[in-house]
N, C-alpha and C. Protein backbone atom coordinates (compact mmCIF):
# COMPACT_ATOMS: atom_id res chain seq x y z
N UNK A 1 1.98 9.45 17.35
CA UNK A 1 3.39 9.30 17.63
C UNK A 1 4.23 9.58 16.40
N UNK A 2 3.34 9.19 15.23
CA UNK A 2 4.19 9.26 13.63
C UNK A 2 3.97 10.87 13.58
N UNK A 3 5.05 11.80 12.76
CA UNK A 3 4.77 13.28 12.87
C UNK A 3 4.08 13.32 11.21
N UNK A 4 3.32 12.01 10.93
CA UNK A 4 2.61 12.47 10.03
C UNK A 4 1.44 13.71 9.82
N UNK A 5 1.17 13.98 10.98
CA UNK A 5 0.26 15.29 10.80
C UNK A 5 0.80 15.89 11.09
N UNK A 6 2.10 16.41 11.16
CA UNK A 6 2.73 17.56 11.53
C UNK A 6 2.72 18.69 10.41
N UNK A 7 2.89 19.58 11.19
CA UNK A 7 2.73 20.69 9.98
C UNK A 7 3.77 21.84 9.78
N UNK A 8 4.63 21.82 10.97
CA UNK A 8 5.71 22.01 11.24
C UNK A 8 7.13 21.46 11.32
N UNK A 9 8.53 21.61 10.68
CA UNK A 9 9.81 21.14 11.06
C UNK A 9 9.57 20.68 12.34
N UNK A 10 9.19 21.78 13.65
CA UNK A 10 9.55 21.21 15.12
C UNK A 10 8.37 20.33 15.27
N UNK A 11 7.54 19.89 14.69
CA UNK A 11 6.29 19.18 15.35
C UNK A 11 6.88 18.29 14.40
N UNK A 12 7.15 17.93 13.41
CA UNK A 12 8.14 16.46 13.32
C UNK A 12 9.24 16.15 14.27
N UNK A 13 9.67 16.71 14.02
CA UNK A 13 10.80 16.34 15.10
C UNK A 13 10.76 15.96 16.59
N UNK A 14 9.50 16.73 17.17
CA UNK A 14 8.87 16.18 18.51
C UNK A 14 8.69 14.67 18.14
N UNK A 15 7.76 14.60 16.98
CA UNK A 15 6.69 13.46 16.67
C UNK A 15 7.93 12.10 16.63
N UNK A 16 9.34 12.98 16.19
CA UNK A 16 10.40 11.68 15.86
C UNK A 16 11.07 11.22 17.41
N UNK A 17 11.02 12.69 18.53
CA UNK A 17 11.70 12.25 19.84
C UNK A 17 10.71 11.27 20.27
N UNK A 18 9.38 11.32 20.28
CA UNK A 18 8.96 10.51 20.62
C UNK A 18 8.94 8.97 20.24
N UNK A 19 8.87 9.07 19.01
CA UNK A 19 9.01 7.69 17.94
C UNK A 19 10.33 6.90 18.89
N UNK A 20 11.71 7.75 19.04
CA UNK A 20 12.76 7.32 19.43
C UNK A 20 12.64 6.76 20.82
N UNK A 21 12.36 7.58 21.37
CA UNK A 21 11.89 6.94 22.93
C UNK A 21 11.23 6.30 23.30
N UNK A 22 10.14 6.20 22.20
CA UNK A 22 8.96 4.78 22.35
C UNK A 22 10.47 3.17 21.95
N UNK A 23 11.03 3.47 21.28
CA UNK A 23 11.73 2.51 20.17
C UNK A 23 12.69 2.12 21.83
N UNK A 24 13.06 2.98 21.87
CA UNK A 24 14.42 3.22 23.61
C UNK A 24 13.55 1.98 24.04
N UNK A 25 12.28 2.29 24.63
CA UNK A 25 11.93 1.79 25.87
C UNK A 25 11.74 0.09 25.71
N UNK A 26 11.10 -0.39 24.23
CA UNK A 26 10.85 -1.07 23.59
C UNK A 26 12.23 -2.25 23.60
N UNK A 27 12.91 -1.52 23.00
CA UNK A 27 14.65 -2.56 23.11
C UNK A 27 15.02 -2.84 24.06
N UNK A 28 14.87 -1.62 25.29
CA UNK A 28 15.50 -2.19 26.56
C UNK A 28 14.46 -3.49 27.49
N UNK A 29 12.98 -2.67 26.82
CA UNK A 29 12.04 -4.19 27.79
C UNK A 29 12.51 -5.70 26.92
N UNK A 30 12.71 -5.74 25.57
CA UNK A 30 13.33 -6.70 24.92
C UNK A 30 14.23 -7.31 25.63
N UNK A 31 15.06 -6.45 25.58
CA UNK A 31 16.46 -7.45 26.47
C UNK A 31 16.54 -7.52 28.02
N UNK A 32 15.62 -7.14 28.28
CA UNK A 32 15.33 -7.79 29.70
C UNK A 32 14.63 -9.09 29.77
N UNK A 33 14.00 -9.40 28.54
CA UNK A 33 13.37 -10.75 28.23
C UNK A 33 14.07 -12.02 27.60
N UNK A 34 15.22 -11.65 27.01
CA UNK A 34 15.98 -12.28 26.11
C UNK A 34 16.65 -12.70 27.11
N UNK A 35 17.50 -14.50 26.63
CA UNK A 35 18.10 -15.42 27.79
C UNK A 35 19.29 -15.17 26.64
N UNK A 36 19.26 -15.14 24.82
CA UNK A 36 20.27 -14.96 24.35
C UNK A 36 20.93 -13.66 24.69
N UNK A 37 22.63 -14.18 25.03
CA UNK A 37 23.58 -12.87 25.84
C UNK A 37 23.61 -11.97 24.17
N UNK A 38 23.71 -12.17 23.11
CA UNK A 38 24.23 -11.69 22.12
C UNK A 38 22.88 -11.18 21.50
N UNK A 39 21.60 -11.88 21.34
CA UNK A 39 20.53 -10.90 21.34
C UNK A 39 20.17 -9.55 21.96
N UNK A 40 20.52 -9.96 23.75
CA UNK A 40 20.47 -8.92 24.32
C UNK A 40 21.18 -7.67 24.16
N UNK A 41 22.45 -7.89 24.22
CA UNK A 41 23.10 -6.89 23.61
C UNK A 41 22.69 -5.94 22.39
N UNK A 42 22.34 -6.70 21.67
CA UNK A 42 21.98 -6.24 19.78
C UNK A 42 20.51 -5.28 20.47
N UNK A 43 19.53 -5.38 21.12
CA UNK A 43 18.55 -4.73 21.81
C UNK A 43 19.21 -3.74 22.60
N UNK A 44 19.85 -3.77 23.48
CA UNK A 44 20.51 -2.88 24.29
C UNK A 44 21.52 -1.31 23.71
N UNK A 45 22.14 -2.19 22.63
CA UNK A 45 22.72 -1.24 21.43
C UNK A 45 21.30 -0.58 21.02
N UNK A 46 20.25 -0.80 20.54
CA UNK A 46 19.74 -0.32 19.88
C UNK A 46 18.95 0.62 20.76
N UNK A 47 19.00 0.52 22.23
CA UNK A 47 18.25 1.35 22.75
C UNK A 47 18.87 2.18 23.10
N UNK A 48 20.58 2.53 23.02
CA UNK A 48 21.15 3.29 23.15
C UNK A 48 21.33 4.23 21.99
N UNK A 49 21.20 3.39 20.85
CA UNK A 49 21.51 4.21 19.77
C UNK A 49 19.90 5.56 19.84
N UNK A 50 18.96 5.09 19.98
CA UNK A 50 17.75 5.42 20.09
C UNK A 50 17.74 6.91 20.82
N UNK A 51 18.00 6.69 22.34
CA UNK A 51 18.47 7.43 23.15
C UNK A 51 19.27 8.74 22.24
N UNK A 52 20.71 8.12 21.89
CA UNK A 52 21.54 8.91 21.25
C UNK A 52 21.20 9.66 20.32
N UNK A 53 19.81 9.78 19.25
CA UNK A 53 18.89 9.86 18.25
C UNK A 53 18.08 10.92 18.84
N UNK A 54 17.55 10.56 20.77
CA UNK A 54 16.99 11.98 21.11
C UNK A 54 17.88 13.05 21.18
N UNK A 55 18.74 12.65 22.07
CA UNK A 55 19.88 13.86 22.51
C UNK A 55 20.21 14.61 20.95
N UNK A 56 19.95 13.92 19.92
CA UNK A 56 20.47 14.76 18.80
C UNK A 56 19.35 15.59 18.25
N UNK A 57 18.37 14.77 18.34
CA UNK A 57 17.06 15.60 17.65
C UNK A 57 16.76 16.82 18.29
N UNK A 58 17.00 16.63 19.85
CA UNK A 58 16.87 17.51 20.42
C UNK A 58 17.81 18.74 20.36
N UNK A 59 18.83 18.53 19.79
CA UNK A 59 20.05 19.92 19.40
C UNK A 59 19.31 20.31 18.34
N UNK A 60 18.51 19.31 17.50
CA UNK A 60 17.57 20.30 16.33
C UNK A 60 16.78 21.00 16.42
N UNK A 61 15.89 20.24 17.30
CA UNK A 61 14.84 20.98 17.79
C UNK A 61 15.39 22.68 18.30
N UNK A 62 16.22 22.51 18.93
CA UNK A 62 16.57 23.96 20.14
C UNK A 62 17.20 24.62 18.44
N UNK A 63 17.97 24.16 17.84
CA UNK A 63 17.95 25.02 16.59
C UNK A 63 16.92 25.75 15.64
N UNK A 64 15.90 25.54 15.64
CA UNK A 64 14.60 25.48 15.03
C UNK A 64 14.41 26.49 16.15
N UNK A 65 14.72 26.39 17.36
CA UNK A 65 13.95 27.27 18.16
C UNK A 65 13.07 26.83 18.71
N UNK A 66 12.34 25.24 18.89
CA UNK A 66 10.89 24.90 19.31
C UNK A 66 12.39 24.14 20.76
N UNK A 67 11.32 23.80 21.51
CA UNK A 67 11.45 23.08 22.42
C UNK A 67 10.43 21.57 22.88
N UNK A 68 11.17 20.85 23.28
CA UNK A 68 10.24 19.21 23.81
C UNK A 68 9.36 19.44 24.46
N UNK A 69 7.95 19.28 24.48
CA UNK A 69 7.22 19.31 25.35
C UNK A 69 7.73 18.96 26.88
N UNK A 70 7.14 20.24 28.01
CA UNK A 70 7.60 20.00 29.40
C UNK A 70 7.09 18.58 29.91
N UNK A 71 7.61 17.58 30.12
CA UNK A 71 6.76 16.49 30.63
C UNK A 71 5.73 15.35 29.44
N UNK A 72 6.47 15.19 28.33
CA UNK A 72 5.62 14.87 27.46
C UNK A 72 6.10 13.47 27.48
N UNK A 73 4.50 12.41 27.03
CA UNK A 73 5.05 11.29 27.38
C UNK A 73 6.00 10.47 26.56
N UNK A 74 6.35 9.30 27.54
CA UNK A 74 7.45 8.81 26.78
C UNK A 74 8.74 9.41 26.41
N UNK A 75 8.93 10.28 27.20
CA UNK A 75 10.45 10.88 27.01
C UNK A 75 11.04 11.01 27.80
N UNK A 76 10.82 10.44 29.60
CA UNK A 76 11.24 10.11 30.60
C UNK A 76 12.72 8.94 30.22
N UNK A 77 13.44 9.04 30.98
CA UNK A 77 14.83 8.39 31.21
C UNK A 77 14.07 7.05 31.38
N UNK A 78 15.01 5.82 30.90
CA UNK A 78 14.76 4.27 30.95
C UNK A 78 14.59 4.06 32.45
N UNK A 79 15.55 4.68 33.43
CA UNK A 79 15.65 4.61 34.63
C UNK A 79 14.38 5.08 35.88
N UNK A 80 13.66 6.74 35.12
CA UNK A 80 11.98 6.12 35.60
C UNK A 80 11.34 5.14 35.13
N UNK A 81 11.03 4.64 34.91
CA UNK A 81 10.06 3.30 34.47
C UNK A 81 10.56 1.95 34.68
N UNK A 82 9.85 1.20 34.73
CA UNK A 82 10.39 -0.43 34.85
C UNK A 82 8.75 -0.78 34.42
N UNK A 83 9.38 -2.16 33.72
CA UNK A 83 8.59 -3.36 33.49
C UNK A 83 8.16 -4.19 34.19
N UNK A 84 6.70 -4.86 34.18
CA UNK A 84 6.77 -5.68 35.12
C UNK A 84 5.90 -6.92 34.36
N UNK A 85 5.87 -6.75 32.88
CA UNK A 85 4.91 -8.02 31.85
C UNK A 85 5.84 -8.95 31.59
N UNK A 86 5.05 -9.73 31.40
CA UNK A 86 6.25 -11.34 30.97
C UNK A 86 6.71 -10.83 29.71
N UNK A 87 7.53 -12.10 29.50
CA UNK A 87 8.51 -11.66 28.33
C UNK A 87 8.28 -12.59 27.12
N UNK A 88 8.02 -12.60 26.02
CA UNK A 88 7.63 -14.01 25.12
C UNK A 88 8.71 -14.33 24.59
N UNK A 89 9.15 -15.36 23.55
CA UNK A 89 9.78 -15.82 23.18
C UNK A 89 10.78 -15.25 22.12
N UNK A 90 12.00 -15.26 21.88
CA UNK A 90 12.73 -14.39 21.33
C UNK A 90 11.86 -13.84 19.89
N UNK A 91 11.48 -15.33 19.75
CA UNK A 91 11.35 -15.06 18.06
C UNK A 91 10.07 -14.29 17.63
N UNK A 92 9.36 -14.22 18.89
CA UNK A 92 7.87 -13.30 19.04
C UNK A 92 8.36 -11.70 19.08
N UNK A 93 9.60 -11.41 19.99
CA UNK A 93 10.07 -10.02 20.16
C UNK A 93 10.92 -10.22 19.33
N UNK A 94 11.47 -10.57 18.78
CA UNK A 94 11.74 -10.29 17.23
C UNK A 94 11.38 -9.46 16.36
N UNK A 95 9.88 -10.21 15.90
CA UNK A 95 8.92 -10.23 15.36
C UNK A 95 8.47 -9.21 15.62
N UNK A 96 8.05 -8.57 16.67
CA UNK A 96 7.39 -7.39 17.00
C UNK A 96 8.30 -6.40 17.12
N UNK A 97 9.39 -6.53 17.41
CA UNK A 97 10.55 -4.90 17.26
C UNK A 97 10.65 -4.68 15.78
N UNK A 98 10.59 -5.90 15.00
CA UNK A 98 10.99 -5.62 13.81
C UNK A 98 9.78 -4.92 13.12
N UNK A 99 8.02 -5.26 13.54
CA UNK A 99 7.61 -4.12 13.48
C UNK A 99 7.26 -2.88 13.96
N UNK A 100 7.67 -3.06 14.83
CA UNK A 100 7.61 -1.83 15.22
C UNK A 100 8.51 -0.66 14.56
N UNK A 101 10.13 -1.61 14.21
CA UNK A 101 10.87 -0.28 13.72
C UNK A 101 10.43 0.08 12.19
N UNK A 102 9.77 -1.13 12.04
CA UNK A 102 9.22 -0.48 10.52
C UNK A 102 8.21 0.46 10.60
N UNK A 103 7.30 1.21 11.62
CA UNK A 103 6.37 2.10 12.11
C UNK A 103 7.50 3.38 12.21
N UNK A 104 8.80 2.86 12.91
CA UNK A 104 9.33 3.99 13.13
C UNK A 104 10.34 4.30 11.33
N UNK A 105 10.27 3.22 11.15
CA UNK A 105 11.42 3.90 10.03
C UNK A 105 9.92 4.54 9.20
N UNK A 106 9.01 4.21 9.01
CA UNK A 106 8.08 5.60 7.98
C UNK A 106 7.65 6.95 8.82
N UNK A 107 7.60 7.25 10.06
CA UNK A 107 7.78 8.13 10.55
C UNK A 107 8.68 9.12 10.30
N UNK A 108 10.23 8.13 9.93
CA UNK A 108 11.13 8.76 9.51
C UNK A 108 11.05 9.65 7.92
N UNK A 109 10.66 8.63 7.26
CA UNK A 109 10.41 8.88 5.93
C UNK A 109 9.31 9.69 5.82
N UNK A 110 8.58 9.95 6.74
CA UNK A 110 7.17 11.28 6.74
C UNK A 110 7.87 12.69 7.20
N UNK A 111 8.65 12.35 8.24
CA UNK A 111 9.41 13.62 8.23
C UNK A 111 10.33 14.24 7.64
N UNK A 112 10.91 13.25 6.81
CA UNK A 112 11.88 13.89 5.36
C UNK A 112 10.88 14.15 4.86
N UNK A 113 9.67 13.85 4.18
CA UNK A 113 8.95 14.71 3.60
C UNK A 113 8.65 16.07 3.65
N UNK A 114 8.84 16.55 4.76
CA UNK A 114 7.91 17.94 5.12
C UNK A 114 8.89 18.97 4.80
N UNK A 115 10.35 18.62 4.24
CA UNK A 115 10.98 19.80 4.08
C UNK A 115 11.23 20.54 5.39
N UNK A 116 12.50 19.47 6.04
CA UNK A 116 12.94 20.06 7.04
C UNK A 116 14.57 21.02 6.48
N UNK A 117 14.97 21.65 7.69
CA UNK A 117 16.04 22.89 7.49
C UNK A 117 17.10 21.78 7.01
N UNK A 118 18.31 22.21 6.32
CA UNK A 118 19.39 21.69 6.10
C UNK A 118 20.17 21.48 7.40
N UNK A 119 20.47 22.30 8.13
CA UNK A 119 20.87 21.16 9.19
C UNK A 119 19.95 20.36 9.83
N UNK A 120 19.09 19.54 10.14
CA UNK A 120 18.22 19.07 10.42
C UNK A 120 17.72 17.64 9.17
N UNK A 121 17.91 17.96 8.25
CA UNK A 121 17.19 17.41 7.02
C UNK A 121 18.88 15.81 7.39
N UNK A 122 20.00 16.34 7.32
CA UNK A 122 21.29 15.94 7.68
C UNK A 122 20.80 14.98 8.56
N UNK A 123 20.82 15.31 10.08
CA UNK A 123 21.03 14.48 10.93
C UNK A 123 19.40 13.03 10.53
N UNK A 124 18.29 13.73 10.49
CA UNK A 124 17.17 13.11 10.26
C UNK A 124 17.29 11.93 9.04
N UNK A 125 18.04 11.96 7.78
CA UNK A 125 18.61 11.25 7.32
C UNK A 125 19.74 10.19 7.50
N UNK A 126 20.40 10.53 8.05
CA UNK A 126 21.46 9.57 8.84
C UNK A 126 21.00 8.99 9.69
N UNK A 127 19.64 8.97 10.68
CA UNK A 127 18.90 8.44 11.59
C UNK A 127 18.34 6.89 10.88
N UNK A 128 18.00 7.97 9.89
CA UNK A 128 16.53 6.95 8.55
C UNK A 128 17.24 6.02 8.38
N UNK A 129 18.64 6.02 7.39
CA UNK A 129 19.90 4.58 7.55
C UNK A 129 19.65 4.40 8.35
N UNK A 130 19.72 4.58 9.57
CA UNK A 130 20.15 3.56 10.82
C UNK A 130 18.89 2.55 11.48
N UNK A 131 18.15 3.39 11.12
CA UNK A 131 16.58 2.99 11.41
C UNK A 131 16.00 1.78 10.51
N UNK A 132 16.47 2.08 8.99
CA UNK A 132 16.14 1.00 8.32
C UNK A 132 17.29 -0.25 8.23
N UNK A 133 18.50 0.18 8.53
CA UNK A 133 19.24 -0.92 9.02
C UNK A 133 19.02 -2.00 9.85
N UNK A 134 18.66 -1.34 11.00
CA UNK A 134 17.77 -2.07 12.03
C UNK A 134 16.56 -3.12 11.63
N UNK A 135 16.24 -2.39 11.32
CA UNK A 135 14.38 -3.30 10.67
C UNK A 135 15.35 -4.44 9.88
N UNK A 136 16.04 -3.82 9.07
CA UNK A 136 16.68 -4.98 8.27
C UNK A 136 17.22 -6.04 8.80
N UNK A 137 18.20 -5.79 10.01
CA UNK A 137 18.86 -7.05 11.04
C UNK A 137 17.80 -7.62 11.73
N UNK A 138 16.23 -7.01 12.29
CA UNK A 138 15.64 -7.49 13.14
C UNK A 138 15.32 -8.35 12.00
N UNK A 139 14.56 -8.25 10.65
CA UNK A 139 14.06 -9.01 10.15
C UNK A 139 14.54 -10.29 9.71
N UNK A 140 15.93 -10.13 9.16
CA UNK A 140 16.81 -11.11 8.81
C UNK A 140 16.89 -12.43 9.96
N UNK A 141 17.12 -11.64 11.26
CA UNK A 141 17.26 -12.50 12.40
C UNK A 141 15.84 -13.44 12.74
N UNK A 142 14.89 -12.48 12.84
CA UNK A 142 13.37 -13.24 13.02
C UNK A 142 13.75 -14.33 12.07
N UNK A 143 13.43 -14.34 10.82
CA UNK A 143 13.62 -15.14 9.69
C UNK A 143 14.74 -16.58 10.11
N UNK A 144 15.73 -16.17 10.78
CA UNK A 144 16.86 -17.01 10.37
C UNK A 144 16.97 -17.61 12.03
N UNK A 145 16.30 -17.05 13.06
CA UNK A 145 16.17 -17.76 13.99
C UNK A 145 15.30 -19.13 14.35
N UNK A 146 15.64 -19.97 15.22
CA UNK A 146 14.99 -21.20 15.03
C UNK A 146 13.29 -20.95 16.10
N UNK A 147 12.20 -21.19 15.16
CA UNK A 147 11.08 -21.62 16.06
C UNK A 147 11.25 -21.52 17.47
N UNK A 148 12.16 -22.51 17.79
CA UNK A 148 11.96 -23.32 19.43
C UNK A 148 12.10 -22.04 19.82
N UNK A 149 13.48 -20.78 19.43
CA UNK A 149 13.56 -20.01 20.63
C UNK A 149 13.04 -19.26 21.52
């Protein structure tokens, strides 16, 4: 899923639509679990922002000239799929988005490595902020939330 073996600009950038859409699907099953209204939200934002992250990668990609795999997984709309696993306790999905986005924020940081195009190198960076922002609020919050929740 990480475009650490990529060997190509567009085979990162696949490796990142996917990263993003794994991250999408992840926030939105979150806040379908969450009873906090203001958690949920903060998940819901983030699965939009996520979303918003493909639609862009994907203007890179078609710049580059590669295209998304036809049918590749995990890049289906939130709206095919549904959940049907219990939900654990905030401070458990917390805990676990927050690593997870830390999986995705070095993904990020593997694909600035590879010497992507200048337009591309742009947007993929402005992602990486946002990505490690995230990890940063999830973590802060895990931390500063109470046990019981």
């Amino acid at each position: 899923m990480t475009p650490a073996g990529a060997t190509e600009p567009s085979d990162a950038l696949v490796g990142l639509l996917e990263t993003c859409r794994t991250g999408e699907l992840r926030f939105h099953d979150a806040a379908a679990g969450i009873d906090d209204p203001i958690l949920r939200q903060l998940c819901e934002s983030y699965a939009e922002q996520r979303a918003a992250f493909r639609r862009e990668l994907l203007d890179e990609l078609a710049e580059l000239g590669g295209v998304a795999p036809a049918g590749a997984p995990g890049l289906e709309s939130a709206g095919e799929r549904s959940s049907s696993r219990t939900h654990p306790s905030e401070i458990v999905t917390l805990a676990e988005l927050a690593r997870r986005e830390a999986s995705a924020e070095s993904a990020y940081r593997n694909a600035l490595v590879l010497g992507l195009p200048d337009h591309a190198t742009g947007t993929v960076e402005r992602q990486h902020e946002q990505v490690q922002d995230a990890l940063k609020h999830l973590s802060l919050l895990e931390r500063t939330l109470p046990a019981s929740a």
